[in-house]
N, C-alpha and C. Protein backbone atom coordinates (compact mmCIF):
# COMPACT_ATOMS: atom_id res chain seq x y z
N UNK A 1 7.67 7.75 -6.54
CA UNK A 1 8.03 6.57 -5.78
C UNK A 1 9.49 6.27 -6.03
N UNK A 2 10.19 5.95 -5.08
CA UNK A 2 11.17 5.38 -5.00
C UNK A 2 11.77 4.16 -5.58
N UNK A 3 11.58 3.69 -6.84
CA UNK A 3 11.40 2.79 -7.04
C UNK A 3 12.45 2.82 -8.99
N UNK A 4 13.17 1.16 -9.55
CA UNK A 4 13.84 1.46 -10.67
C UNK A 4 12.50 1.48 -11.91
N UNK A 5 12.92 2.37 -12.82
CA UNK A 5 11.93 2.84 -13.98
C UNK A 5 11.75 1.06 -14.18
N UNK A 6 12.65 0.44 -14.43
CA UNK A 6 11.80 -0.78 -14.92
C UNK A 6 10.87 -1.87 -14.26
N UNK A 7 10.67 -1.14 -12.94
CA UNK A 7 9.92 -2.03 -12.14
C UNK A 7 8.34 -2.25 -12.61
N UNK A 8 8.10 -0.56 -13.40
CA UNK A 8 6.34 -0.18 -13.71
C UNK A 8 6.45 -0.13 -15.22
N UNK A 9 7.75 -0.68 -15.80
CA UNK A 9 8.04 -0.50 -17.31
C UNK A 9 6.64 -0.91 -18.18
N UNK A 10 6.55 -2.30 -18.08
CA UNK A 10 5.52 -3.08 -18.26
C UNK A 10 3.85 -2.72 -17.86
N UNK A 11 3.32 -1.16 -17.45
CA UNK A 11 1.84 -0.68 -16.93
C UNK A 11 1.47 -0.09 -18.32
N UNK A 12 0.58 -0.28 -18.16
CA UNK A 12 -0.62 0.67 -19.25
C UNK A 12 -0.64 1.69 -18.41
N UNK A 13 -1.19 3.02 -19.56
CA UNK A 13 -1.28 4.29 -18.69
C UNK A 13 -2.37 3.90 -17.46
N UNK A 14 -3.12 3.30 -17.68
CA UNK A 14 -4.20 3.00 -16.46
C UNK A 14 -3.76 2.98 -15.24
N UNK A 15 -2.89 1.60 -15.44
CA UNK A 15 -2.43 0.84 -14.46
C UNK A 15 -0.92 1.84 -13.63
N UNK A 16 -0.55 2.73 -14.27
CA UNK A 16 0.34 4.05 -13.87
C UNK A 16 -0.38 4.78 -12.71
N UNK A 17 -1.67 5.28 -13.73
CA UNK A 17 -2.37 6.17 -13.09
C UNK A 17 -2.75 5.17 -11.55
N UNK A 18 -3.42 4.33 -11.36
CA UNK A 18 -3.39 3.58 -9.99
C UNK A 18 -2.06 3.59 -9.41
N UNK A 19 -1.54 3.21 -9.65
CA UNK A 19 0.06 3.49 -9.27
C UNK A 19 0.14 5.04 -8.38
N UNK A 20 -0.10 6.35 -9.51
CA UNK A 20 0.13 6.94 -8.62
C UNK A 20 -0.81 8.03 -7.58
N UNK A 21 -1.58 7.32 -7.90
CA UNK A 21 -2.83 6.72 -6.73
C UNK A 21 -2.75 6.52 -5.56
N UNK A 22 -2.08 5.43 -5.61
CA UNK A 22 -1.57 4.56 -4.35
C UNK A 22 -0.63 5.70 -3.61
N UNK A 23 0.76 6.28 -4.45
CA UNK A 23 1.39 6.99 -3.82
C UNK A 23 0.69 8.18 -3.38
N UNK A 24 -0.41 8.67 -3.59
CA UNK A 24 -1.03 9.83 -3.09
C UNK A 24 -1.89 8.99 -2.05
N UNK A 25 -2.66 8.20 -2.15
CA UNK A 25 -3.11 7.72 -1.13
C UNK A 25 -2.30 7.41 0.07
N UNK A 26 -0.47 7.21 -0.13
CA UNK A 26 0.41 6.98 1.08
C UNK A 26 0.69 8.42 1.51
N UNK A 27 0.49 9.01 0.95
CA UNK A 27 1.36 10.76 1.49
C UNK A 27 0.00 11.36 2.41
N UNK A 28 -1.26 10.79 1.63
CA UNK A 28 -2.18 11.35 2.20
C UNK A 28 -2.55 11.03 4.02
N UNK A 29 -2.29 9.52 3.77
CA UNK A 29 -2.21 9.07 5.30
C UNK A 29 -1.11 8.98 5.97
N UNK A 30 0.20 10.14 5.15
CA UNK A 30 1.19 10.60 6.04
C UNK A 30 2.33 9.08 5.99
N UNK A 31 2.40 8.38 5.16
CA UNK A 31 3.06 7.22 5.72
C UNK A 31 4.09 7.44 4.29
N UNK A 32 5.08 6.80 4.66
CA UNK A 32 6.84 6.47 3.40
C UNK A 32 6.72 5.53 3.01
N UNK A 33 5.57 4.72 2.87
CA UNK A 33 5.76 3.87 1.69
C UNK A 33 4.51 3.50 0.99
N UNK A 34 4.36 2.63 -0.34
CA UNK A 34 3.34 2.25 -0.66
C UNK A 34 3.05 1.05 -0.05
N UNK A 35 1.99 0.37 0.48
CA UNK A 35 1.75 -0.89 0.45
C UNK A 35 0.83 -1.30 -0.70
N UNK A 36 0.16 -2.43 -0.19
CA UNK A 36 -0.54 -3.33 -1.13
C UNK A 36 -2.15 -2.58 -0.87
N UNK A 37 -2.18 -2.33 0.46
CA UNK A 37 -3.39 -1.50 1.10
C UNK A 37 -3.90 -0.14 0.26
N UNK A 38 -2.60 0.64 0.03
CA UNK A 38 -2.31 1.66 -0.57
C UNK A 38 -3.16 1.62 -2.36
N UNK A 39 -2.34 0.40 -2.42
CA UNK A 39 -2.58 -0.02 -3.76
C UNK A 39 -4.06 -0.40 -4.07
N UNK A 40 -4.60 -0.96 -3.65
CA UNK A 40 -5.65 -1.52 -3.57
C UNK A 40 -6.90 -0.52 -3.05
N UNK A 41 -7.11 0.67 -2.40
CA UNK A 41 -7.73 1.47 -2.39
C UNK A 41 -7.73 2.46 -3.40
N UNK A 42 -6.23 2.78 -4.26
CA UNK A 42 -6.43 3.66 -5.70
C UNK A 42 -7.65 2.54 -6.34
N UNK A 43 -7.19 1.22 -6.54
CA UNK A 43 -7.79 0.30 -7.07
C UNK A 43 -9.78 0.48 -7.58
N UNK A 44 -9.95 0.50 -5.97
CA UNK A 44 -11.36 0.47 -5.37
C UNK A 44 -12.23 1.97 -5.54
N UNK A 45 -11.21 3.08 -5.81
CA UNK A 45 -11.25 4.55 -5.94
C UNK A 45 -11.69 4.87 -7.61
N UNK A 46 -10.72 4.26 -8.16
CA UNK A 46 -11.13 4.26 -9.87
C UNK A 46 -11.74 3.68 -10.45
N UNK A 47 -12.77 2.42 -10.33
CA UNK A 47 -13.80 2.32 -10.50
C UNK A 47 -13.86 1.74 -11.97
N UNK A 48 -12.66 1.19 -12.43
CA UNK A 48 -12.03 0.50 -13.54
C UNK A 48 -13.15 -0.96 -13.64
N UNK A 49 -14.14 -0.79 -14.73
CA UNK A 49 -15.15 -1.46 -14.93
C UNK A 49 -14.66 -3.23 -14.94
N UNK A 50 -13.37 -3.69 -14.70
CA UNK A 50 -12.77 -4.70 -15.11
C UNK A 50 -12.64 -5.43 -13.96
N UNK A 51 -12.59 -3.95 -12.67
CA UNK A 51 -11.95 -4.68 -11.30
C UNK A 51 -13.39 -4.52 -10.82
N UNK A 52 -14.39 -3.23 -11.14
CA UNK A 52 -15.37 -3.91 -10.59
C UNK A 52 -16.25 -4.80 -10.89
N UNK A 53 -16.27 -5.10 -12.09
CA UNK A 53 -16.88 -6.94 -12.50
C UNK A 53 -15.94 -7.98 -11.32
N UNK A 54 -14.86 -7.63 -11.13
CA UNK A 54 -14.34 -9.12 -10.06
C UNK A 54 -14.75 -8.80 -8.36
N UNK A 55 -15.45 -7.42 -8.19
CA UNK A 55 -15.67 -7.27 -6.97
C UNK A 55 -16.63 -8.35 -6.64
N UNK A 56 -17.67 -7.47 -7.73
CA UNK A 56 -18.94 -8.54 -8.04
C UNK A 56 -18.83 -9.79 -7.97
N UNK A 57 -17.98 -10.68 -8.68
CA UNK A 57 -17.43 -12.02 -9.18
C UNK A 57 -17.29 -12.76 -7.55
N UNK A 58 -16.42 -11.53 -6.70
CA UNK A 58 -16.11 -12.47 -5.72
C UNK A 58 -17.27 -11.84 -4.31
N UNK A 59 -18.41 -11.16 -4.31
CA UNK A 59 -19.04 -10.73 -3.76
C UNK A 59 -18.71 -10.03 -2.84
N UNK A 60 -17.66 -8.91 -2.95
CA UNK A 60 -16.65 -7.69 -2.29
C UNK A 60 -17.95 -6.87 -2.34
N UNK A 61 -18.70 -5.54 -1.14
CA UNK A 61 -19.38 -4.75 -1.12
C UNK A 61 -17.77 -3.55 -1.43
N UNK A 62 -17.68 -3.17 -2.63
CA UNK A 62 -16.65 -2.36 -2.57
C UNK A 62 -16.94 -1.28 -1.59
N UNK A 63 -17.84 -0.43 -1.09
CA UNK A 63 -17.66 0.62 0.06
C UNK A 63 -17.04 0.21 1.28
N UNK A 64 -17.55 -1.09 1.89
CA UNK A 64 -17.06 -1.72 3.43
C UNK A 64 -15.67 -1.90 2.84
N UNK A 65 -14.73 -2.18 1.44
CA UNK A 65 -13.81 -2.43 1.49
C UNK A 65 -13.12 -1.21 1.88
N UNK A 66 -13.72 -0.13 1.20
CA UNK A 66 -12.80 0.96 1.15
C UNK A 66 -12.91 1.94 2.44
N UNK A 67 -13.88 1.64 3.27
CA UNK A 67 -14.11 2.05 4.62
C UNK A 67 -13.41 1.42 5.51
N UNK A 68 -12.79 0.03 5.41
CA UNK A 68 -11.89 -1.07 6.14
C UNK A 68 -10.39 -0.74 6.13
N UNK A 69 -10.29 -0.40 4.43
CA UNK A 69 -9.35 0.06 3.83
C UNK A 69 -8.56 1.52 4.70
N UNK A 70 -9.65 1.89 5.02
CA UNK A 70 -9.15 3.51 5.33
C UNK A 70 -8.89 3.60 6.87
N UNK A 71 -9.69 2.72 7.61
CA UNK A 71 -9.34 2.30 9.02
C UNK A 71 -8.09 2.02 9.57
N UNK A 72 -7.91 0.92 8.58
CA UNK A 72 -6.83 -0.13 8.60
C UNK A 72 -5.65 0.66 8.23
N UNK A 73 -5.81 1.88 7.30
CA UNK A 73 -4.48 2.61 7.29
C UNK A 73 -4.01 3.52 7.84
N UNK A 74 -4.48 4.25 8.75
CA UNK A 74 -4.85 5.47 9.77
C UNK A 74 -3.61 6.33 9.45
N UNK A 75 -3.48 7.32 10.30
CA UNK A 75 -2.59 7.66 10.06
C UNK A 75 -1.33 8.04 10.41
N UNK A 76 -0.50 8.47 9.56
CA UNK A 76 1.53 8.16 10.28
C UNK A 76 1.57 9.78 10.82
N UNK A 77 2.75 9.40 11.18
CA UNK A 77 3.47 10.85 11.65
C UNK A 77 3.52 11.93 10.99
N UNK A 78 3.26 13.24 11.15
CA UNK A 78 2.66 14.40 10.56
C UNK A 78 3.91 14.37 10.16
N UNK A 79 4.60 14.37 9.00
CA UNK A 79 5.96 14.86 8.83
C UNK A 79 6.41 14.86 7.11
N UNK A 80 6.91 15.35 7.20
CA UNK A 80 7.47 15.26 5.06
C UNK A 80 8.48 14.10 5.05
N UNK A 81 8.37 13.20 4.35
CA UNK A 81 9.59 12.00 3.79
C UNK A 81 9.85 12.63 2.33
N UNK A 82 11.27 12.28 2.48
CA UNK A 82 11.97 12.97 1.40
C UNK A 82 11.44 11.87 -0.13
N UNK A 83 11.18 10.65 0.46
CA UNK A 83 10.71 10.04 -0.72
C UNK A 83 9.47 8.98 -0.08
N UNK A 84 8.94 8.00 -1.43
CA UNK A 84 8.26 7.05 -0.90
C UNK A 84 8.70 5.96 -1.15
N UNK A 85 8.92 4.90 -0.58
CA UNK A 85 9.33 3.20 -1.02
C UNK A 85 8.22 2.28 -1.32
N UNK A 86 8.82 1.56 -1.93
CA UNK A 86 7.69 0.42 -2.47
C UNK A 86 7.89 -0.40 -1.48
N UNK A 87 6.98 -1.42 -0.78
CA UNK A 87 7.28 -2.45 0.32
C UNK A 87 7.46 -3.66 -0.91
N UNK A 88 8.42 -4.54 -0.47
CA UNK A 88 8.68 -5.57 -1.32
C UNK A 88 7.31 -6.13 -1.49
N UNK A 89 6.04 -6.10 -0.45
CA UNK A 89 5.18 -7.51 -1.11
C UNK A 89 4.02 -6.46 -2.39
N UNK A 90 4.51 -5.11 -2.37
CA UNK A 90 3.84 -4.67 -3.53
C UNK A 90 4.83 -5.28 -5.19
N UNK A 91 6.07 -5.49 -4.85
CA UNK A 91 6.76 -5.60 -5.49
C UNK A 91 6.62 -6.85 -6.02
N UNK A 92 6.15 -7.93 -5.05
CA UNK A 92 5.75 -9.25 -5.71
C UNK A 92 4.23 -9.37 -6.41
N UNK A 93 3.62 -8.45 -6.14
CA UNK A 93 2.16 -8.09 -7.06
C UNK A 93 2.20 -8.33 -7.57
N UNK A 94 3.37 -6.92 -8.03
CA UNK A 94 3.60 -6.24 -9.28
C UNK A 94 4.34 -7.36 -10.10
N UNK A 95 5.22 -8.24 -9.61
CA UNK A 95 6.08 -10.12 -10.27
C UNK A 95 4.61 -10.71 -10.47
N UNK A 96 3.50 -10.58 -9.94
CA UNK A 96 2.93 -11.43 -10.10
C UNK A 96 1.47 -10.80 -11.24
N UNK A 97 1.59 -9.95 -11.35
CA UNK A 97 0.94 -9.07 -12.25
C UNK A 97 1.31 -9.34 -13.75
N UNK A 98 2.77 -8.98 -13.67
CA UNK A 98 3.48 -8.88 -15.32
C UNK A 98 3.28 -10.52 -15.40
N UNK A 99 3.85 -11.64 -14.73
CA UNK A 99 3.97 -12.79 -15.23
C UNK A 99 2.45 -13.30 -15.46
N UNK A 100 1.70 -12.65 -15.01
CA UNK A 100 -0.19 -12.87 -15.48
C UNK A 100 -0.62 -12.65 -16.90
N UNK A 101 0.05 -11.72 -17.70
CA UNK A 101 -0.18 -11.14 -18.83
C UNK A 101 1.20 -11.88 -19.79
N UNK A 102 0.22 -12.42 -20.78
CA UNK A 102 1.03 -11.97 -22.02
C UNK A 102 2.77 -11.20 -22.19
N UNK A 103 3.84 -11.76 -22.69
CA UNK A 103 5.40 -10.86 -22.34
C UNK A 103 5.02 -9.65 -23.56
N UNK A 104 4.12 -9.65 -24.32
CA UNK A 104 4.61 -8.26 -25.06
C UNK A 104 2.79 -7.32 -24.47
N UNK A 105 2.26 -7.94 -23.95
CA UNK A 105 0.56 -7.18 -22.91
C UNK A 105 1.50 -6.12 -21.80
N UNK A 106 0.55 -5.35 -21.40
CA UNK A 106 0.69 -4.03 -20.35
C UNK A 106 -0.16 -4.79 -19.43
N UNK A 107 0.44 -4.51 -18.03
CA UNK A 107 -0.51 -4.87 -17.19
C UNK A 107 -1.61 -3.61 -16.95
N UNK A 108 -2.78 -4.31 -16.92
CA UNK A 108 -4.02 -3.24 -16.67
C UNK A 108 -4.43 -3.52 -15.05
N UNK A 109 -5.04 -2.44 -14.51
CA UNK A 109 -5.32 -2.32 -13.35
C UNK A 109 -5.69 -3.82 -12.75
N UNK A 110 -6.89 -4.12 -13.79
CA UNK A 110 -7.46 -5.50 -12.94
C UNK A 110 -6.29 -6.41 -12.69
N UNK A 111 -5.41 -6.43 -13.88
CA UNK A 111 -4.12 -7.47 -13.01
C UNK A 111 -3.53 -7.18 -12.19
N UNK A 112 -3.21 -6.15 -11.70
CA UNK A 112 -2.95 -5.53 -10.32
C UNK A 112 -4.21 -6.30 -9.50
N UNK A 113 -5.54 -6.19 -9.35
CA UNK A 113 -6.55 -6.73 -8.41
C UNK A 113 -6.29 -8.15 -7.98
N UNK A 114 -6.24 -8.53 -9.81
CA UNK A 114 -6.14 -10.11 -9.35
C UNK A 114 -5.01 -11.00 -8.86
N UNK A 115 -3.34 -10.23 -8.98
CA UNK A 115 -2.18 -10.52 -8.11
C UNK A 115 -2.73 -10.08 -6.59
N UNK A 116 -3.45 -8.90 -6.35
CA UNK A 116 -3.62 -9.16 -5.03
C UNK A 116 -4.49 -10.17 -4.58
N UNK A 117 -5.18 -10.71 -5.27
CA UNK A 117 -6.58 -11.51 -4.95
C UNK A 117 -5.63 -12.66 -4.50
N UNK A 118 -4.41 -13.08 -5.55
CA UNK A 118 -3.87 -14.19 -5.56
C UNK A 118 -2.92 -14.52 -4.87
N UNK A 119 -2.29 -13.17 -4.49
CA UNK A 119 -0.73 -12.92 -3.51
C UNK A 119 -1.54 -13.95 -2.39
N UNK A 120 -2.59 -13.23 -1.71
CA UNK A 120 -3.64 -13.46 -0.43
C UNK A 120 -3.02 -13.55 0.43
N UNK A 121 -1.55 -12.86 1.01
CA UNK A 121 -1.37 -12.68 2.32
C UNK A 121 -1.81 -11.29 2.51
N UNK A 122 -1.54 -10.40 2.09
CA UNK A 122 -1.86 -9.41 3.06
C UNK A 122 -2.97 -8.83 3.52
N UNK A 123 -3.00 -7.58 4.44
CA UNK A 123 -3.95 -7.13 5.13
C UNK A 123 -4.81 -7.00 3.97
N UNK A 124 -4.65 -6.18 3.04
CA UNK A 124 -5.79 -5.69 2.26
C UNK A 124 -6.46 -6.90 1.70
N UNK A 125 -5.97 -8.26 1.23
CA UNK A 125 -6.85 -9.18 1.00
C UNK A 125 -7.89 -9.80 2.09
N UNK A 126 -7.08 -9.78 3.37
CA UNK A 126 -7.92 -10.19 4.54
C UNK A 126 -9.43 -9.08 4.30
N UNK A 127 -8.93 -7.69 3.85
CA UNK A 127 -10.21 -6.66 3.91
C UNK A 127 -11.42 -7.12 2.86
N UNK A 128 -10.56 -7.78 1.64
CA UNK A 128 -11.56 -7.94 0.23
C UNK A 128 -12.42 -8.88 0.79
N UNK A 129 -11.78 -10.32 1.94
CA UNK A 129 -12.35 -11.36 1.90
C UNK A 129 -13.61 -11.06 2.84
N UNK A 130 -13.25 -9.86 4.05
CA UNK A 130 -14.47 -9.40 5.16
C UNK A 130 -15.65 -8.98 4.61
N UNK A 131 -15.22 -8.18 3.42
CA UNK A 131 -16.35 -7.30 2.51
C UNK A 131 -16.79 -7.85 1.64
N UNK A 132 -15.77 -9.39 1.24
CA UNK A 132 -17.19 -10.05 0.94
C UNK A 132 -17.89 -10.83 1.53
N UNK A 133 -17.41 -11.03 2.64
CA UNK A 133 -18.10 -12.11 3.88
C UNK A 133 -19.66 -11.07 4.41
N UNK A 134 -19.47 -10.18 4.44
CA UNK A 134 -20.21 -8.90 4.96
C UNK A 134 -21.28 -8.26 3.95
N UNK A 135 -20.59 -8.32 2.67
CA UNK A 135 -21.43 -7.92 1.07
C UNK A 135 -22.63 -9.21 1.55
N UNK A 136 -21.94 -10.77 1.12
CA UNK A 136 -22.37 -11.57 1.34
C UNK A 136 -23.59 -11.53 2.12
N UNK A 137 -23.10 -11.42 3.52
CA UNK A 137 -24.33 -11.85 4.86
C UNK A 137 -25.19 -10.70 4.39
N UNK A 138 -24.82 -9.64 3.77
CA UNK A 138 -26.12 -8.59 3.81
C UNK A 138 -27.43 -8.76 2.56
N UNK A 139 -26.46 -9.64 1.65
CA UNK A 139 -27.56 -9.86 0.18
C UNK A 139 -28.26 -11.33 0.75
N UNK A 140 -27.91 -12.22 1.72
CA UNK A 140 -28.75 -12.97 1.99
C UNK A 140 -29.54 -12.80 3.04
N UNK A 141 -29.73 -11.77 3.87
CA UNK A 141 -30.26 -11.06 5.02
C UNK A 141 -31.26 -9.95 4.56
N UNK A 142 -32.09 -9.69 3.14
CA UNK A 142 -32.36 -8.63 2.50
C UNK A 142 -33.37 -7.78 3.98
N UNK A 143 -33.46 -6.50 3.78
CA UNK A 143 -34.14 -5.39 5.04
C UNK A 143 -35.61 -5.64 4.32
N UNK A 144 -36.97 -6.08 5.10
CA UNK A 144 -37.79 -6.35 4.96
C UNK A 144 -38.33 -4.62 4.45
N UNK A 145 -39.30 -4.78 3.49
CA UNK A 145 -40.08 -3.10 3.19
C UNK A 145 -40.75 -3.13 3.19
């Protein structure tokens, strides 16, 4: 990623590894930058027992997320970018991640989840809030057997 070493200074190896996650998840759908979307599907992919206790917490069906997730990011122009960029509102996460933790703590994945939970503009939160609107309607709708 395109991005200064001290921006991810502050990650636990975890929270790296999502990181570069995300950037494989952007190359994969062909696109030059990371978003929050990006981010948030490594998220939903690794299965980090911390973020999925808050799926739960906030009644997210993590599959509809990551099926919404993958819709919603389709894909870019068949082409090689010489690099990838960070979009600034990953960049305020990531401000809003480190200032979540402790100044001498690593941010761990789930604080990555919960800056996005908390950013709540972007697309990918609109996705967490459908999947759990949708998780939701389906656990109070149970399929008769």
């Amino acid at each position: 990623m395109k991005a200064s070493c001290t921006l991810f200074s502050r990650f636990s190896p975890a929270a790296k590894r999502i990181l570069r996650a995300a950037e494989q998840a952007s190359r994969n759908h062909n696109h030059y930058y990371v978003g929050v979307e990006h981010v948030l599907l490594a998220l939903l992919e690794e299965h980090d027992p911390a973020v999925d206790e808050r799926l739960r917490a906030h009644g997210v069906a993590c599959d509809r997320a990551q099926e919404a997730l993958r819709r919603a990011l389709g894909t870019g122009d068949d082409r090689l970018w010489d690099g990838i960029l960070v979009t600034p509102r990953v960049r305020s996460v990531v401000r809003l991640a480190e200032s979540a933790v402790q100044p001498s703590a690593l941010v761990e994945p789930v604080d990555l989840f919960d800056a996005i939970w908390e950013e709540g503009g972007s697309l990918a939160r609109e996705i967490l809030d459908a999947a759990g609107a949708a998780g939701n309607a389906a656990d109070s709708h149970p399929v008769a057997g």
